[in-house]
Protein backbone atom coordinates (compact mmCIF):
# COMPACT_ATOMS: atom_id res chain seq x y z
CA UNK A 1 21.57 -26.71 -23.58
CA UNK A 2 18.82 -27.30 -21.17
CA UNK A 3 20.54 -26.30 -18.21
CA UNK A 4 21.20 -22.78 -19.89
CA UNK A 5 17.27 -22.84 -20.32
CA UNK A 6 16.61 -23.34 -16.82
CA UNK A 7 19.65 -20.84 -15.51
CA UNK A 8 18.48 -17.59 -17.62
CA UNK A 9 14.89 -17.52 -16.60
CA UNK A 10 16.72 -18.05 -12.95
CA UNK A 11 18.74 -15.18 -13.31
CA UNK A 12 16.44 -12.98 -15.04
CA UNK A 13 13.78 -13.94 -12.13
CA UNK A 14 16.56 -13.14 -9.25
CA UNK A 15 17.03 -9.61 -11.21
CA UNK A 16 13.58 -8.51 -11.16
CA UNK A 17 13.08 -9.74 -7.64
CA UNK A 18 16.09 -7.80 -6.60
CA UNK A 19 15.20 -4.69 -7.82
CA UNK A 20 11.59 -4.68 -8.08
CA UNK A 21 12.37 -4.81 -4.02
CA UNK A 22 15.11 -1.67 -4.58
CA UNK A 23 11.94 -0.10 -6.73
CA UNK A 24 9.03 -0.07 -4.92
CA UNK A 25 10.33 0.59 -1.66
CA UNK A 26 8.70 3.79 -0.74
CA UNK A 27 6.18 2.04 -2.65
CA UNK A 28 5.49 -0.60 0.03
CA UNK A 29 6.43 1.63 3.16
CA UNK A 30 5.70 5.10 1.90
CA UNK A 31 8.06 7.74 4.35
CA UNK A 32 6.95 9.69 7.47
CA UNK A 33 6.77 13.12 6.95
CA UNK A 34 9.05 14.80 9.25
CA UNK A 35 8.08 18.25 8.80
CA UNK A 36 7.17 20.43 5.76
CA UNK A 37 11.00 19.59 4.01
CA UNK A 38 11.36 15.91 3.98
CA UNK A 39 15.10 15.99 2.40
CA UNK A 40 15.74 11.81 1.80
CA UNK A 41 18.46 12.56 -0.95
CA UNK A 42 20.17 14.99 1.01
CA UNK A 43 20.32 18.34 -1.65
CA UNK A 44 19.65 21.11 1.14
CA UNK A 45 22.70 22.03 3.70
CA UNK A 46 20.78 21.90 7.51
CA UNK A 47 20.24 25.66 6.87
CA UNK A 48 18.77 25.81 3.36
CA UNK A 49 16.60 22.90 5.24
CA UNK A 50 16.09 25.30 7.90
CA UNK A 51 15.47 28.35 5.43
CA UNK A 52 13.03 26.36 3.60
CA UNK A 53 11.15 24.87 6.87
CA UNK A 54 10.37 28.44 8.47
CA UNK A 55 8.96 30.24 4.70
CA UNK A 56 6.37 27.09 4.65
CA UNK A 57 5.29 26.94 8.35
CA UNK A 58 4.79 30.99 8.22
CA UNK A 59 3.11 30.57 4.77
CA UNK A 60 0.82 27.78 6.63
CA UNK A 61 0.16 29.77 9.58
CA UNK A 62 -0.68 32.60 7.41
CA UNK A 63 -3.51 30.76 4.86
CA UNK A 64 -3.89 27.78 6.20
CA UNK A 65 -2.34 26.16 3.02
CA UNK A 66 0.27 23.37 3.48
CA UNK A 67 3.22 23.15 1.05
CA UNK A 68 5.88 20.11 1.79
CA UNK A 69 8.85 19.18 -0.49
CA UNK A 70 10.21 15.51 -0.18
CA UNK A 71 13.50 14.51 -2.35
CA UNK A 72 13.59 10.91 -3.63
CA UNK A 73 16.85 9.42 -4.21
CA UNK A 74 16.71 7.11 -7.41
CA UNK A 75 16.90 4.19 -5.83
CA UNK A 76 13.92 4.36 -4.39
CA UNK A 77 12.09 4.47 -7.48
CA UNK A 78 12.22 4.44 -11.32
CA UNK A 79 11.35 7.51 -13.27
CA UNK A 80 7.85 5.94 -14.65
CA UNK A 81 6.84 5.72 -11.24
CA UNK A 82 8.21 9.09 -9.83
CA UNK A 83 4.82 10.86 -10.39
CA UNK A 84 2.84 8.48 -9.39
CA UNK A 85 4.82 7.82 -6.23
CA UNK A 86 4.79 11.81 -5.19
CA UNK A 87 1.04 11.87 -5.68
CA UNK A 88 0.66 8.44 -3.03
CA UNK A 89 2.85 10.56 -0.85
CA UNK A 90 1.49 13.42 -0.75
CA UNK A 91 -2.58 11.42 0.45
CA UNK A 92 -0.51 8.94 2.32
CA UNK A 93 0.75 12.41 4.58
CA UNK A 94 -2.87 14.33 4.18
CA UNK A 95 -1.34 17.15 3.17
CA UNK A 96 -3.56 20.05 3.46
CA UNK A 97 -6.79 21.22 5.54
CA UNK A 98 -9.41 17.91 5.54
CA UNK A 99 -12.02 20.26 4.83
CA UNK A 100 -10.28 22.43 2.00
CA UNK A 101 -7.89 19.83 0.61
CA UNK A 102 -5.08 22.22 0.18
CA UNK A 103 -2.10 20.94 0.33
CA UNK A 104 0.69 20.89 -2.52
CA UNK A 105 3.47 18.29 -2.12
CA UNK A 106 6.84 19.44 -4.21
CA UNK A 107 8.46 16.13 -5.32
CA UNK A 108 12.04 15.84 -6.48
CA UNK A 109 14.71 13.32 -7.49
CA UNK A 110 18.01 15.06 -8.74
CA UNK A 111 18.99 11.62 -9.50
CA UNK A 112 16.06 10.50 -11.65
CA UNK A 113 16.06 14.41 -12.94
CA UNK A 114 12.05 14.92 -11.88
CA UNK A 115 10.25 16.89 -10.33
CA UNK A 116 6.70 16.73 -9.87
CA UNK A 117 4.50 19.65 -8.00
CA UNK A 118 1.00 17.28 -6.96
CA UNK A 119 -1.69 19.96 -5.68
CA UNK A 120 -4.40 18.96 -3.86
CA UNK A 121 -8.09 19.89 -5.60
CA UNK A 122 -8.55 22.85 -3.01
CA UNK A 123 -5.61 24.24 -4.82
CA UNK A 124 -6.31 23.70 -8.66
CA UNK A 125 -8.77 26.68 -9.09
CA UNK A 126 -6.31 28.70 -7.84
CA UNK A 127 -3.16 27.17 -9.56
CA UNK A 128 -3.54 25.45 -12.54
CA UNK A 129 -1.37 22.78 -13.60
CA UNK A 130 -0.28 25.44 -16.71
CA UNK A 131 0.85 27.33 -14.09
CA UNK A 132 2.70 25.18 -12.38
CA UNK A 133 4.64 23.76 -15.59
CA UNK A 134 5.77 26.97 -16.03
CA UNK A 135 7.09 27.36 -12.53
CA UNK A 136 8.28 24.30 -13.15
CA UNK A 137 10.10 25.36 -16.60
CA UNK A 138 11.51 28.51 -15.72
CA UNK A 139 11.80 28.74 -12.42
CA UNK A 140 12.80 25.48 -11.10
CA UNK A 141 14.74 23.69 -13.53
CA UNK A 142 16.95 26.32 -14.76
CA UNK A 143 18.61 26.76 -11.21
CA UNK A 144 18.50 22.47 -11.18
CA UNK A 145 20.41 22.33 -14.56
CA UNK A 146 23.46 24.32 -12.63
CA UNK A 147 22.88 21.96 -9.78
CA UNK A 148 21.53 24.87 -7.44
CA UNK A 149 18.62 22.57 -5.92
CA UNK A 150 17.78 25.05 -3.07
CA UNK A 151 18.07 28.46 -5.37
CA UNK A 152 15.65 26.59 -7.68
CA UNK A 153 13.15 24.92 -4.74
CA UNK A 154 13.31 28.36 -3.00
CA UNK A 155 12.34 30.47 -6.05
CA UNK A 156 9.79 27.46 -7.39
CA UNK A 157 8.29 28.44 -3.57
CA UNK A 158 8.35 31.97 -4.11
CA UNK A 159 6.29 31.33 -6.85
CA UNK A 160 3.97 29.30 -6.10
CA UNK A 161 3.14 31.73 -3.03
CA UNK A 162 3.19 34.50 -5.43
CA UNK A 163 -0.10 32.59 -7.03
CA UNK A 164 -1.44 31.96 -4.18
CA UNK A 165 -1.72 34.99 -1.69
CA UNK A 166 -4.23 37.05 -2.87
């Protein structure tokens, strides 16, 4: 009887430990950004990567606004943290101008089903986060629910550029 005492608490110790490690990886080394699409779950072909990549850097170039999308696979963290980790992401990389804070990091996990849009606060006047639910909602996901992750990202971009560009 004791030893099954002593063996659970063991176990259930070893468990956590195992993956609270799996977890909060990004958590403890959060990923280099490698450009403005940061594809860790591997969703985009090299051209929808590609595709993707050039409508951000001329969109940059253009207003000065930086827009990166970074896929997490679930393994790398649980959906309660998925928000939170896309928003540590997105200061841990700087996105957007020091001085204007406008950057917008697009955060997805088709494994954990989330996304997440974090917008820096040079960006909320101009999108709200109402509008960007409803990108979200009926842009995004309904292409994601068919699995069509880079009709969905591409349109979700089109929008959010749409709100932007004045």
């Amino acid at each position: 009887m004791k030893i099954k005492l002593i063996i659970v608490p063991i176990f259930l110790f070893s468990f956590q430990l195992i993956f609270g490690q799996i977890n909060n990886d990004f958590s403890k080394e959060l990923p280099k950004n490698t450009g403005w699409v940061n594809d860790f779950e591997n969703i985009f072909s090299t051209g929808q990567e590609n595709s993707l990549d050039s409508i951000l850097s001329a969109f940059e170039k253009k207003t000065t606004i930086e827009i990166a999308i970074i896929t997490i696979p679930k393994i790398m963290t649980t959906a309660e943290n998925f928000d939170n980790l896309v928003v540590q992401i997105s200061n841990y990389w700087g996105l957007g101008k020091k001085d204007k804070n406008n950057g917008i990091l697009i955060g997805v996990s088709k494994g954990l089903r989330s996304i997440r849009i974090s917008n820096g606060l040079g960006i909320e006047s101009i999108l709200t986060d109402e509008q960007t639910k409803k990108i979200i909602e009926n842009t995004i996901i309904p292409n994601f629910k068919v699995e069509n992750y880079y009709q969905g990202t591409l349109k979700g971009i089109a929008e959010i550029i749409k709100n932007l560009d004045h």
